[in-house]
C-alpha atoms as a PDB file:
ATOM      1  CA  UNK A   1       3.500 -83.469  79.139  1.00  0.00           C
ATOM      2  CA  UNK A   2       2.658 -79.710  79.486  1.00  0.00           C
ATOM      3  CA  UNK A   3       4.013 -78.033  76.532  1.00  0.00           C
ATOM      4  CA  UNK A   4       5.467 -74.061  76.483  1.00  0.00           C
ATOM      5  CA  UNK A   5       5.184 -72.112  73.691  1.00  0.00           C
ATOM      6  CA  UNK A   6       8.266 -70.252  74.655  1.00  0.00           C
ATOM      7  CA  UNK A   7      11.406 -71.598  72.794  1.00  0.00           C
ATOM      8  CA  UNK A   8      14.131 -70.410  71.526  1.00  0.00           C
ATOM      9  CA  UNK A   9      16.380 -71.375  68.476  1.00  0.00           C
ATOM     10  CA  UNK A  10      20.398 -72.084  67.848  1.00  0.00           C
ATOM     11  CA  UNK A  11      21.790 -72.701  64.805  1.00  0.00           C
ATOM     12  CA  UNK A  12      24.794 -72.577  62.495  1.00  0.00           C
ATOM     13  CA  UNK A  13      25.931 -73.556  58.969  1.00  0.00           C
ATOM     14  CA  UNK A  14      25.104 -77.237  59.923  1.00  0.00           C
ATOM     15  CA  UNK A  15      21.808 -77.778  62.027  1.00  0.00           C
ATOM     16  CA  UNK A  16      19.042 -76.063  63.858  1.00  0.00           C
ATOM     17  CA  UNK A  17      17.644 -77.070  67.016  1.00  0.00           C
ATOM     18  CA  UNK A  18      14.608 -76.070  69.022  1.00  0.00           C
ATOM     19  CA  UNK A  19      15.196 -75.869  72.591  1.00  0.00           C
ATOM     20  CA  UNK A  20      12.536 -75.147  75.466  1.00  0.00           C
ATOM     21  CA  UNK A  21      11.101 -76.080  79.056  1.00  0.00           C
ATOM     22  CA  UNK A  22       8.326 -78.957  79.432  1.00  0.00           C
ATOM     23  CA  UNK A  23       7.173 -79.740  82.478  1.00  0.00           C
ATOM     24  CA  UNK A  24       5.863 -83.591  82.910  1.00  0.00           C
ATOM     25  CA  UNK A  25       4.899 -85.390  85.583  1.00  0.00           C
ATOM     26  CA  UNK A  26       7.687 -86.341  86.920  1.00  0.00           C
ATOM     27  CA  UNK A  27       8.883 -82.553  87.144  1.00  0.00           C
ATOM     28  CA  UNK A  28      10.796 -79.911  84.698  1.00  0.00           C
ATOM     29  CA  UNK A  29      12.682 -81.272  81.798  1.00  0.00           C
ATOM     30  CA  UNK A  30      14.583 -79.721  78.901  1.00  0.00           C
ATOM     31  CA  UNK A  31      13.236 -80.607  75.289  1.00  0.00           C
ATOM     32  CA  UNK A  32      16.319 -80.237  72.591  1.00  0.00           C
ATOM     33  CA  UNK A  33      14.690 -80.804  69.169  1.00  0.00           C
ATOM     34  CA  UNK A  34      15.847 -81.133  65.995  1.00  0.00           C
ATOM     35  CA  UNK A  35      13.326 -80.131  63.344  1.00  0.00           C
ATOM     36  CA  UNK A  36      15.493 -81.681  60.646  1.00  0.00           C
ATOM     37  CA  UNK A  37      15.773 -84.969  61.311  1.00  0.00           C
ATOM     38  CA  UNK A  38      12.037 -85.180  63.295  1.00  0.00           C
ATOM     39  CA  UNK A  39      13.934 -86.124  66.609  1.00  0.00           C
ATOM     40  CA  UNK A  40      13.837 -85.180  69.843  1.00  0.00           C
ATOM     41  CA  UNK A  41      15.464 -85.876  73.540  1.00  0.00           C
ATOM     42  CA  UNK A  42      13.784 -84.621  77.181  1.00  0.00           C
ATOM     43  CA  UNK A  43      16.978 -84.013  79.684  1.00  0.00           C
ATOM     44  CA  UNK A  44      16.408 -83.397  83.822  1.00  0.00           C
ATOM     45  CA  UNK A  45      17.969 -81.648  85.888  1.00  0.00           C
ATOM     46  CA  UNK A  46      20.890 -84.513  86.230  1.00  0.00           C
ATOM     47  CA  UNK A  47      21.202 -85.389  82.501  1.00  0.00           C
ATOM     48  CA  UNK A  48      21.780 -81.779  82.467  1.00  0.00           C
ATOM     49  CA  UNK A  49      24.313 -81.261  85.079  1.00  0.00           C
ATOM     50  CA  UNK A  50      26.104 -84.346  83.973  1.00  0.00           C
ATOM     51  CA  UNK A  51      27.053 -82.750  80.977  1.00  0.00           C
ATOM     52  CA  UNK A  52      28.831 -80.035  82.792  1.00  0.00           C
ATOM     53  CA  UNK A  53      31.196 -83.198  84.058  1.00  0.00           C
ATOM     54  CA  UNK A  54      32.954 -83.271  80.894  1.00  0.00           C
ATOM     55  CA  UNK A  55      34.304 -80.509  78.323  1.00  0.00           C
ATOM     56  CA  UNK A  56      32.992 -79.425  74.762  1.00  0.00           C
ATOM     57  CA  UNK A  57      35.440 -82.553  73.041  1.00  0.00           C
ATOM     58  CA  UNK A  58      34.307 -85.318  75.117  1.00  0.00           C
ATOM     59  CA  UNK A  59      30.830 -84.705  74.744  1.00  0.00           C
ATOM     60  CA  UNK A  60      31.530 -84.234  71.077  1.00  0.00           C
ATOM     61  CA  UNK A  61      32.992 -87.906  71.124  1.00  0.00           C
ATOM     62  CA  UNK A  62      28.956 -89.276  70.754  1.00  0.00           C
ATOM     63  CA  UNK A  63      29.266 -87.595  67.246  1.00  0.00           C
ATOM     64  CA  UNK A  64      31.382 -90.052  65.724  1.00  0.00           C
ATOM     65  CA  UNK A  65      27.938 -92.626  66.086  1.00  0.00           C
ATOM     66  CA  UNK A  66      25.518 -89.876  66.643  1.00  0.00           C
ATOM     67  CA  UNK A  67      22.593 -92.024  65.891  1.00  0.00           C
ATOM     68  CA  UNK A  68      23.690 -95.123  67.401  1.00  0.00           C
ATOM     69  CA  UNK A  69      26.094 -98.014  67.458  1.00  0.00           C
ATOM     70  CA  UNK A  70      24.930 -99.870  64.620  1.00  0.00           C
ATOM     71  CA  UNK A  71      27.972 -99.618  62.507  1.00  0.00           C
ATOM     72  CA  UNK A  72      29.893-101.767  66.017  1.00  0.00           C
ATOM     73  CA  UNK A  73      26.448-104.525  65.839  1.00  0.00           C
ATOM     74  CA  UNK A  74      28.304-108.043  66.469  1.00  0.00           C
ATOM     75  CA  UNK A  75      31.490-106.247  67.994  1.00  0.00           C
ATOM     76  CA  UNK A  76      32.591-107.358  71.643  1.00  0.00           C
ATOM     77  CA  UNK A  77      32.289-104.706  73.717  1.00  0.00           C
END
């Protein structure tokens, strides 16, 4: 993955994230990282534009297990 040295920063009263343009072989991709918890997620072009499908409270539904399901392990789905 070719990294850019060009990023730029957003935070508030909560978090800080790192976000900035990689390009990898299988074309451009944007890196959101958190520097706080030592995480990190590569979106394309689609992940992207599929977050333009819903609004600001749906996508803010994924908080309530932000790092996972674990809490629902055993649970029918």
């Amino acid at each position: 993955m070719s990294e850019s040295p060009d990023f730029f920063v957003i935070s508030n009263e909560f978090t800080t994230v790192t976000v900035r343009k990689v390009r990898t072989r299988n074309g451009e991709r944007l890196e959101i990282r958190s520097p706080a918890q030592e995480r990190s997620i590569t979106l394309d072009a689609i992940a992207l534009e599929a977050l333009t499908w819903s609004n600001a409270l749906e996508v803010g539904e994924g908080l309530s297990t932000p790092m996972g399901p674990e809490d629902n392990e055993g649970d029918p789905a």
